[in-house]
C-alpha atoms as a PDB file:
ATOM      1  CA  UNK A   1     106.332 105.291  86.405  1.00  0.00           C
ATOM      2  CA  UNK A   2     105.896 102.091  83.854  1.00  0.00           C
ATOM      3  CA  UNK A   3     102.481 101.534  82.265  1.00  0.00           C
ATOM      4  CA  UNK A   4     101.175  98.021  80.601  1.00  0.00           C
ATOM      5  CA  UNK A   5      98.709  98.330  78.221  1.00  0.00           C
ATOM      6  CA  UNK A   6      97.522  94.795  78.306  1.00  0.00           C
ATOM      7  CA  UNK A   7      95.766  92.411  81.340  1.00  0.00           C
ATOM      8  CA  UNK A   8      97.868  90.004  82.621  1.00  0.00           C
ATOM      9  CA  UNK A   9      97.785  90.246  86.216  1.00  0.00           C
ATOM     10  CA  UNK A  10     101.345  91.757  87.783  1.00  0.00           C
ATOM     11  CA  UNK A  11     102.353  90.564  90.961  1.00  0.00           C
ATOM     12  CA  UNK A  12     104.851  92.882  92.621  1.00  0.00           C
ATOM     13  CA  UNK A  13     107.136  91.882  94.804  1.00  0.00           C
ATOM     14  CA  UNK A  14     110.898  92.945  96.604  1.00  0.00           C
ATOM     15  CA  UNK A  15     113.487  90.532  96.069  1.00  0.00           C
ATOM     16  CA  UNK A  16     116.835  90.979  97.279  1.00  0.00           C
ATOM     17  CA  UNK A  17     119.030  93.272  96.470  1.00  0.00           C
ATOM     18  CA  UNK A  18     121.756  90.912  95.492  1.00  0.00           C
ATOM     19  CA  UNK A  19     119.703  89.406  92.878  1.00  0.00           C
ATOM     20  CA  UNK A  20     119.691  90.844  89.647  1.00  0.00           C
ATOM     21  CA  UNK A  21     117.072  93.665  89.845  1.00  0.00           C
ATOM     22  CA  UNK A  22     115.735  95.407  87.026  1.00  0.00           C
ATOM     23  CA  UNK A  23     113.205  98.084  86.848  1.00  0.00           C
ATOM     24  CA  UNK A  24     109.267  97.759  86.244  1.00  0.00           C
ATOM     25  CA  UNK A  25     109.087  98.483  82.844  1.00  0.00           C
ATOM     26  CA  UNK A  26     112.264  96.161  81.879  1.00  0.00           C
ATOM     27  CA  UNK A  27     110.874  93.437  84.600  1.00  0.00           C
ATOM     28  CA  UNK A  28     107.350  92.850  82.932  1.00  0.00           C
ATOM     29  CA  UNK A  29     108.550  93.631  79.409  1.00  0.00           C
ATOM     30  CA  UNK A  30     110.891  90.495  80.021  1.00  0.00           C
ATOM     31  CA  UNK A  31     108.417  88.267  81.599  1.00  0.00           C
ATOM     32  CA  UNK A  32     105.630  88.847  79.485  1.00  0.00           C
ATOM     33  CA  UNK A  33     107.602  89.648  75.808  1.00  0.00           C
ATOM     34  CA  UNK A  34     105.150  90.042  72.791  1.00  0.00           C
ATOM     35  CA  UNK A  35     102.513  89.467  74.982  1.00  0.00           C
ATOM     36  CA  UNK A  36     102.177  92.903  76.566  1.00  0.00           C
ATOM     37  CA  UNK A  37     103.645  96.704  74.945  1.00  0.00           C
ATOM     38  CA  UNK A  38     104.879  98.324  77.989  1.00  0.00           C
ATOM     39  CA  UNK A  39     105.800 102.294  78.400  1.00  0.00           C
ATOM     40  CA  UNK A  40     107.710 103.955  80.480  1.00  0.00           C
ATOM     41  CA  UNK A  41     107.781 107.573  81.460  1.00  0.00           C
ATOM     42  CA  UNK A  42     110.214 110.256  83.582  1.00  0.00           C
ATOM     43  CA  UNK A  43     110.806 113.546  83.704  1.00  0.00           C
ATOM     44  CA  UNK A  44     114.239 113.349  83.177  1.00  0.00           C
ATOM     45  CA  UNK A  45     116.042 113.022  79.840  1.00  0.00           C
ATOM     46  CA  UNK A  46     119.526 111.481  81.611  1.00  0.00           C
ATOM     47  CA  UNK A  47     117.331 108.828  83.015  1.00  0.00           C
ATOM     48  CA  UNK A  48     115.276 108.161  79.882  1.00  0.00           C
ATOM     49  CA  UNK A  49     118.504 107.514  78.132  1.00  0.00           C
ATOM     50  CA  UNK A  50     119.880 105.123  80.704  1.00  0.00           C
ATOM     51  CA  UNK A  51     116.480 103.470  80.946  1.00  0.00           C
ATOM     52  CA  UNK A  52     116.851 103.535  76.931  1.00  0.00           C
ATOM     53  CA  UNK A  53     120.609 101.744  76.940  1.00  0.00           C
ATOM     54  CA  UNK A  54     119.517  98.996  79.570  1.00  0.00           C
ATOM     55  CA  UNK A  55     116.468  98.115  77.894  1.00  0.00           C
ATOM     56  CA  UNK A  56     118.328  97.832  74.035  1.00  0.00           C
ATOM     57  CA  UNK A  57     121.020  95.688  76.124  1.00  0.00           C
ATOM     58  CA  UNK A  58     118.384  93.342  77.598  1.00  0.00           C
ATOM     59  CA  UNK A  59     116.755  93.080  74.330  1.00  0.00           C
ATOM     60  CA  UNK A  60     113.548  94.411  75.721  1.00  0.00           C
ATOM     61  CA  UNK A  61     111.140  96.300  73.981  1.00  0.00           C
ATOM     62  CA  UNK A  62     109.777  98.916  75.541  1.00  0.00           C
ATOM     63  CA  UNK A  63     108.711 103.285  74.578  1.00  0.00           C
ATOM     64  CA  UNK A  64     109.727 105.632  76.510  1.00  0.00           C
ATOM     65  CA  UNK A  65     108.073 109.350  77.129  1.00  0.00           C
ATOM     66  CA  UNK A  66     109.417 112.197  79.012  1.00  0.00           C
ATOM     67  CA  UNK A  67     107.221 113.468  81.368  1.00  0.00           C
ATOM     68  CA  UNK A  68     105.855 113.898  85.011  1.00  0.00           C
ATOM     69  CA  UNK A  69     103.362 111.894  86.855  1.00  0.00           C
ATOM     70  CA  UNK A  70     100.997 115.093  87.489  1.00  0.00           C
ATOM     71  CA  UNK A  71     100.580 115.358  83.688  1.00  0.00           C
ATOM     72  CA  UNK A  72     100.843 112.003  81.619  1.00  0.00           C
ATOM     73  CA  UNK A  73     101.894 112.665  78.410  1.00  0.00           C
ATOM     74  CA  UNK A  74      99.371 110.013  77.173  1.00  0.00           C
ATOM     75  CA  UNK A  75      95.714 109.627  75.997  1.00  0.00           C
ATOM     76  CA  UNK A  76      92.843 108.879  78.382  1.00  0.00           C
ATOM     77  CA  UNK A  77      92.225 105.425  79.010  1.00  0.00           C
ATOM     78  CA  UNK A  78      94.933 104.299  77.114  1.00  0.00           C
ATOM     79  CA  UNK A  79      96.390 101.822  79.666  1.00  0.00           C
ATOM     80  CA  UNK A  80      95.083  98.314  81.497  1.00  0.00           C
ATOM     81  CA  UNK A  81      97.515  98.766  84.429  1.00  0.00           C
ATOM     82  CA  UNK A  82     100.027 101.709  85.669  1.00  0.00           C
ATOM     83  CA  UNK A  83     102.960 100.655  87.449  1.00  0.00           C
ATOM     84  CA  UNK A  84     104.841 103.049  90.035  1.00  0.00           C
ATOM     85  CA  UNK A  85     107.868 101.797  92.287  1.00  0.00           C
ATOM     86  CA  UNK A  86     109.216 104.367  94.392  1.00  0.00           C
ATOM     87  CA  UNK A  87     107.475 107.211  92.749  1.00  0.00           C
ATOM     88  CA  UNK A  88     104.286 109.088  94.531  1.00  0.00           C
ATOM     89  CA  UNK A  89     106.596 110.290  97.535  1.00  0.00           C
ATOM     90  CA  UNK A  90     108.726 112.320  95.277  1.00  0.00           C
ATOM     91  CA  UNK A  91     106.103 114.016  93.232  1.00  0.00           C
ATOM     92  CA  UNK A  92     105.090 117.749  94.445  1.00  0.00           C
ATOM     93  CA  UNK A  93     101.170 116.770  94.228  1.00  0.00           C
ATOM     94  CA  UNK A  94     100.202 113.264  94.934  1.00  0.00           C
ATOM     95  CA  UNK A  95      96.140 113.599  94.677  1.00  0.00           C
ATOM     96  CA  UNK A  96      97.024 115.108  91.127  1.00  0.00           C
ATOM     97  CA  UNK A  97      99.247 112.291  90.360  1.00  0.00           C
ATOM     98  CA  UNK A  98      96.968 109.463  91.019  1.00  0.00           C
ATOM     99  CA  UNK A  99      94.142 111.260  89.107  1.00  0.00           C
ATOM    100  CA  UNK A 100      96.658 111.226  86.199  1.00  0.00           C
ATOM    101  CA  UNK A 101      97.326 108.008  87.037  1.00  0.00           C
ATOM    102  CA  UNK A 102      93.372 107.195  86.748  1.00  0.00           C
ATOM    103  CA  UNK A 103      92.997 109.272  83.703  1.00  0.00           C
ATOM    104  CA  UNK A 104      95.155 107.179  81.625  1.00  0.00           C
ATOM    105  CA  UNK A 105      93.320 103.294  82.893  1.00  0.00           C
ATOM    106  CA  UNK A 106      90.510 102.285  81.165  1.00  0.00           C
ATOM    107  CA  UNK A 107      87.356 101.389  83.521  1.00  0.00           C
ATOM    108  CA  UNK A 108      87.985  98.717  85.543  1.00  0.00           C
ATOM    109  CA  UNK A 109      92.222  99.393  84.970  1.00  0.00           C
ATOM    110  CA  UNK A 110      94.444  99.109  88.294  1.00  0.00           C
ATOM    111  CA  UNK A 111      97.237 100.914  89.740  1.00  0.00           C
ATOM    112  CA  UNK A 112     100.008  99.173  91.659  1.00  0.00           C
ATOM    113  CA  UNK A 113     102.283 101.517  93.894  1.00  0.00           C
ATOM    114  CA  UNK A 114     105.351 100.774  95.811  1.00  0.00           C
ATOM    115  CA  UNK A 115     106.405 103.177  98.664  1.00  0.00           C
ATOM    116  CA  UNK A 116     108.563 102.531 101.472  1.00  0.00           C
ATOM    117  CA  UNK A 117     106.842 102.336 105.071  1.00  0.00           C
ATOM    118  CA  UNK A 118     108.085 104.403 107.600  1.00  0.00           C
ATOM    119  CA  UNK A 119     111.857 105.097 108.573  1.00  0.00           C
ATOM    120  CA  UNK A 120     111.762 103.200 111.975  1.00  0.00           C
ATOM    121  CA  UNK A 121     110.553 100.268 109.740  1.00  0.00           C
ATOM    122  CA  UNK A 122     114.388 100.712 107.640  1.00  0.00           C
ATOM    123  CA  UNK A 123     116.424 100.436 110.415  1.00  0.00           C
ATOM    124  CA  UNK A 124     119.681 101.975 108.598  1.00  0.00           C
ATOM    125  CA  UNK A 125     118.525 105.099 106.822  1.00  0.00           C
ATOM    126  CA  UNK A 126     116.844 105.817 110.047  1.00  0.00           C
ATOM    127  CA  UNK A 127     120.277 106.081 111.628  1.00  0.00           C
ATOM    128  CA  UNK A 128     121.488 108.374 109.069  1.00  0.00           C
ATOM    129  CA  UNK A 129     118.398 110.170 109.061  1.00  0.00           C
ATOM    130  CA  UNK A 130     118.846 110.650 112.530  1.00  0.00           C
ATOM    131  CA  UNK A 131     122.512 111.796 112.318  1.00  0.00           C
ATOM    132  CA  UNK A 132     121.852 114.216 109.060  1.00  0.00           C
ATOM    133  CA  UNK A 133     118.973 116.113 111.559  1.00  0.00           C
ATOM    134  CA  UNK A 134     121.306 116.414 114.508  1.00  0.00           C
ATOM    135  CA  UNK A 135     124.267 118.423 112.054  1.00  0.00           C
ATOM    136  CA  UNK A 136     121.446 119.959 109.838  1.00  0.00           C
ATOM    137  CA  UNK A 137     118.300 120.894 111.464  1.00  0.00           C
ATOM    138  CA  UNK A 138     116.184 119.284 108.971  1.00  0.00           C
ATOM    139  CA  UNK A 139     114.506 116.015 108.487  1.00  0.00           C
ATOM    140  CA  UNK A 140     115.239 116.301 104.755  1.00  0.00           C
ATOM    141  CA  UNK A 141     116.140 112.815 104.195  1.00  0.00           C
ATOM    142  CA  UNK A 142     113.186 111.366 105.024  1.00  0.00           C
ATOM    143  CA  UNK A 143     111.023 112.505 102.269  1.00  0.00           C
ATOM    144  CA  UNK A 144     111.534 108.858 100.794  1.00  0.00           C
ATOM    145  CA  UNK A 145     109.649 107.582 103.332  1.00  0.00           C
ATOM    146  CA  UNK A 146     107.255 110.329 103.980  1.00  0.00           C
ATOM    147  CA  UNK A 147     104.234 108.216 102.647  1.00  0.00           C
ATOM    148  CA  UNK A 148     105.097 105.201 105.009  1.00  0.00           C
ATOM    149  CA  UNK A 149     101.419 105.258 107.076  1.00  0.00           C
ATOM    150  CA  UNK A 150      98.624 102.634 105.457  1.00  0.00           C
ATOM    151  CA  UNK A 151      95.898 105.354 106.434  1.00  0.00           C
ATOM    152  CA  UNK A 152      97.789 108.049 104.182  1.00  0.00           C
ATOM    153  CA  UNK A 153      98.419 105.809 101.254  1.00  0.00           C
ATOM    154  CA  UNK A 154      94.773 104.614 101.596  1.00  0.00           C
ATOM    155  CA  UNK A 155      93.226 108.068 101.785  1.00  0.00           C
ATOM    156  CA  UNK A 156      95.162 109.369  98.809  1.00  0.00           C
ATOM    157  CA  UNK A 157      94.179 106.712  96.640  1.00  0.00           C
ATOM    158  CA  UNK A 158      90.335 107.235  97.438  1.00  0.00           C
ATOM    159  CA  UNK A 159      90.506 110.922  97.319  1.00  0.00           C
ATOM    160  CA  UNK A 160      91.849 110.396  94.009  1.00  0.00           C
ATOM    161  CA  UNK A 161      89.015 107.921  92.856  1.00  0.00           C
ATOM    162  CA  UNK A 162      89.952 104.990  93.298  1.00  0.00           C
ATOM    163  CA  UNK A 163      88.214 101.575  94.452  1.00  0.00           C
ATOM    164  CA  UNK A 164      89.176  98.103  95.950  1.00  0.00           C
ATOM    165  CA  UNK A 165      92.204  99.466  97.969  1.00  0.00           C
ATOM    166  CA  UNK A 166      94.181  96.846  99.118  1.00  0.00           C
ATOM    167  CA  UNK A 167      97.713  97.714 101.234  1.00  0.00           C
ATOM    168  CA  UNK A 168     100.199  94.991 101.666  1.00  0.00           C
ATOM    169  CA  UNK A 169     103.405  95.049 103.538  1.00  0.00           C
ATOM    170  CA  UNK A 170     106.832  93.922 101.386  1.00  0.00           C
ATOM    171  CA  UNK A 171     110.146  92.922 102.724  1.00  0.00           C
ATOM    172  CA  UNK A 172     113.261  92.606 101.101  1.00  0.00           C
ATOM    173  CA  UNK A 173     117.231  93.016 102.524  1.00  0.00           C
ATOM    174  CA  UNK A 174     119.392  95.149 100.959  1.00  0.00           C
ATOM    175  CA  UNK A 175     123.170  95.029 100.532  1.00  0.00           C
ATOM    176  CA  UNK A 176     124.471  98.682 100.982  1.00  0.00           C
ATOM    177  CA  UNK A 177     127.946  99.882 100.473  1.00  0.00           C
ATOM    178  CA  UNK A 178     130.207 100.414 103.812  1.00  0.00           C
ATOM    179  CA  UNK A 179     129.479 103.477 105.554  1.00  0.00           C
ATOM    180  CA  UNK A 180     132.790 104.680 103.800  1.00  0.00           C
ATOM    181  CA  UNK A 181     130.259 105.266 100.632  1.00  0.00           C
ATOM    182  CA  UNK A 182     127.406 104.840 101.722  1.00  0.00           C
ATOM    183  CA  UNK A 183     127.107 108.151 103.678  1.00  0.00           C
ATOM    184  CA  UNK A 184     128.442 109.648 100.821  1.00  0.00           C
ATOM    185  CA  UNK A 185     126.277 108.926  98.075  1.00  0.00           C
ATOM    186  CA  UNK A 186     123.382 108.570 100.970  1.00  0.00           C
ATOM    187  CA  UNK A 187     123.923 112.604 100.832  1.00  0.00           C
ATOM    188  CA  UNK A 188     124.618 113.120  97.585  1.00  0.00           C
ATOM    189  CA  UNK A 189     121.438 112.011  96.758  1.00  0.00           C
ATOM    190  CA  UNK A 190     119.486 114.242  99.453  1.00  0.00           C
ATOM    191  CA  UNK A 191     121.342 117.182  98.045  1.00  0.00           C
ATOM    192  CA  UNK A 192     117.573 118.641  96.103  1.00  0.00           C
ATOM    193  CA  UNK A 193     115.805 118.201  99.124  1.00  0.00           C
ATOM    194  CA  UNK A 194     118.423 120.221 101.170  1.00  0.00           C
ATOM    195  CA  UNK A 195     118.742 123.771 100.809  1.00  0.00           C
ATOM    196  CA  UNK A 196     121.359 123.418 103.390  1.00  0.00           C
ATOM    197  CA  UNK A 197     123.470 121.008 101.650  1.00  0.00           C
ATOM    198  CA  UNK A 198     123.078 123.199  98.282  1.00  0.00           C
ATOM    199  CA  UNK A 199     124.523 126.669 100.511  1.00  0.00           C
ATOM    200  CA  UNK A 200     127.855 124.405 101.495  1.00  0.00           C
ATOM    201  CA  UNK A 201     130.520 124.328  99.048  1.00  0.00           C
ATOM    202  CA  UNK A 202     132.781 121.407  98.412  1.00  0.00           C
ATOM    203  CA  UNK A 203     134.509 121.453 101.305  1.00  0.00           C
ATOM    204  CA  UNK A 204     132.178 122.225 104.531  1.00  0.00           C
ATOM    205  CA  UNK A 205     130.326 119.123 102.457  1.00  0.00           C
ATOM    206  CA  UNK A 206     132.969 116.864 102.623  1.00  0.00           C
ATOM    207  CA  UNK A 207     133.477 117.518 106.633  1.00  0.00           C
ATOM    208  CA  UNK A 208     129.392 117.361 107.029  1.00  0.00           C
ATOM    209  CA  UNK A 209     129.979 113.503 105.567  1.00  0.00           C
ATOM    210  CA  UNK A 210     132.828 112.818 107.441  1.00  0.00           C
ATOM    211  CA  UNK A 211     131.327 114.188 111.288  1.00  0.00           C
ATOM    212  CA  UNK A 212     128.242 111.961 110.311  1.00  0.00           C
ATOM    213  CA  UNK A 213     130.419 109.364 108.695  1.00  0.00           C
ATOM    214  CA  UNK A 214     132.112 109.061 112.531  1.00  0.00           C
ATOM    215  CA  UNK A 215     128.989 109.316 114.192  1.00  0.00           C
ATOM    216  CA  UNK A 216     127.022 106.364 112.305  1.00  0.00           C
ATOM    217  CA  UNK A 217     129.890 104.068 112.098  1.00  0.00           C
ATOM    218  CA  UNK A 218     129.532 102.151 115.422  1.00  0.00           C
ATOM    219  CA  UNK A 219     125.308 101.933 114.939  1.00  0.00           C
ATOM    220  CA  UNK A 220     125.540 100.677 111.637  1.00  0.00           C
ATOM    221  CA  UNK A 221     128.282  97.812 113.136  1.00  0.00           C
ATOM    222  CA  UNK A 222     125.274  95.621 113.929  1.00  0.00           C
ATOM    223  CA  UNK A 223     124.397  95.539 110.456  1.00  0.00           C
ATOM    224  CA  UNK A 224     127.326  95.396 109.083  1.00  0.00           C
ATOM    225  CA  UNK A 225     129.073  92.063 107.243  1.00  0.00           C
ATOM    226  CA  UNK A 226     132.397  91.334 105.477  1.00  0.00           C
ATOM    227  CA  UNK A 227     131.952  94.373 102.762  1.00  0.00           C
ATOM    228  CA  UNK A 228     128.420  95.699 102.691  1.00  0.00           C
ATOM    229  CA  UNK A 229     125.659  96.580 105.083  1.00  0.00           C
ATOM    230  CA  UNK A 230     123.137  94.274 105.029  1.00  0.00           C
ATOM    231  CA  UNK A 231     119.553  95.610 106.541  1.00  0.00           C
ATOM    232  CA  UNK A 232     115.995  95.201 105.813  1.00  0.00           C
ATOM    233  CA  UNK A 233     114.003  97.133 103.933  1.00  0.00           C
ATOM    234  CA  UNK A 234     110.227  96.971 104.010  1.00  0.00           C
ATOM    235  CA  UNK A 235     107.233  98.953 101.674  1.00  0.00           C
ATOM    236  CA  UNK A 236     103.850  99.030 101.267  1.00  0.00           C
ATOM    237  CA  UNK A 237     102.281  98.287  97.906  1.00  0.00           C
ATOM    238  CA  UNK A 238      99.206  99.358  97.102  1.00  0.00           C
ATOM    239  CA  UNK A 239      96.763  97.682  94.584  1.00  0.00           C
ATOM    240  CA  UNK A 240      93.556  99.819  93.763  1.00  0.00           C
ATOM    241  CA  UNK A 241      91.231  99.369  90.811  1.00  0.00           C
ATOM    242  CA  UNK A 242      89.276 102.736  88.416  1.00  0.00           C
ATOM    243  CA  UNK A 243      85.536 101.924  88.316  1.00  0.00           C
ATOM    244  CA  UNK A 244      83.971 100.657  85.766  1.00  0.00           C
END
């Protein structure tokens, strides 16, 4: 989550993948400069330090907090806007997290959220999806896109207080690694939302990856080009305003 303390409008948008992409707080900390001071907060040390390194190397100035979206470690109304990319399908309460969210905006603040849209809308994770569930039993890896219906999004953000909901639909294409890596790390990263994968041991792992590495091979051909998988990707982002 990235917070701007300041009121120039952000437009958010999903460029491609091949571009140089940067994260919020780093993105409207170099577009804006001295105009705006821009936080940025996470619940995970390893990540604050990364996010710490990047933004000294970019000569970007930016703070950064630990902490999680259900309890901002920050003042109320504190904040003009509150920026989350990727962020409200992950957390374990999302009506708590937006009220945080709310909490922290002055009246008349907004809240921009990305989320993906649902996993027949990303054609290639819905393959693997679809492959992890037949070996596994579980539909584990598509908590990323569990909040990929308008009507959800829309109801969270008014049950959480919000006003002047607006839901628009963002494209981008992404260049993925061969399915060589890519079903690797695809894994590797569902690993927390897996108690199954977290039982295996090194081993039955690597064959789990290799049986769905075989089975997604020929799918994925159709989206495949000279060394990367190229496939579009498509989220909804949500602009909603805190009453005055």
């Amino acid at each position: 989550m990235d917070s701007i303390p300041s009121s120039p409008a952000v437009r958010c948008s999903l460029p491609r993948k091949s571009e140089q992409l940067r994260i919020v707080a780093r993105h409207v900390a170099s577009r804006f400069g001295d105009k705006v001071q821009v936080t940025g907060a996470d619940p995970r040390p390893a990540m604050l330090a990364v996010a710490r390194s990047a933004a000294c190397t970019e000569g970007v100035a930016i703070t950064w907090h630990e902490g999680i979206a259900e309890s901002l470690p920050f003042p109320d109304a504190s904040f003009d806007h509150v920026l989350m990319q990727q962020v409200l399908q992950y957390v374990q309460d999302p009506i708590v997290a937006l009220s945080e969210m709310g909490r922290v905006l002055i009246a008349g603040g907004r809240v921009v959220s990305s989320t993906w849209s649902a996993i027949e809308q990303n054609p290639v994770h819905h393959i693997l999806a679809r492959a992890v569930e037949r070996h596994l039993g579980t539909a584990a890896m598509q908590t990323q896109f569990a909040l990929g219906g308008p009507a959800v999004l829309g109801h969270l953000f008014a049950d959480a207080g919000f006003e002047e909901i607006t839901i628009t639909v963002a494209t981008r294409t992404d260049d993925l690694p061969l399915p060589d890596r890519f079903v690797g790390f695809a894994i590797a990263g569902a690993v927390a939302a897996m108690p199954a994968l977290q039982d295996m041991d090194a081993q039955a792992r690597e064959r789990l990856v290799a049986a769905i590495h075989d089975e997604v091979t020929i799918p994925l051909k159709r989206y495949t080009k000279d060394a990367f998988i190229i496939t579009p990707m498509e989220a909804h982002i949500v602009l909603a305003r805190k009453p005055d």
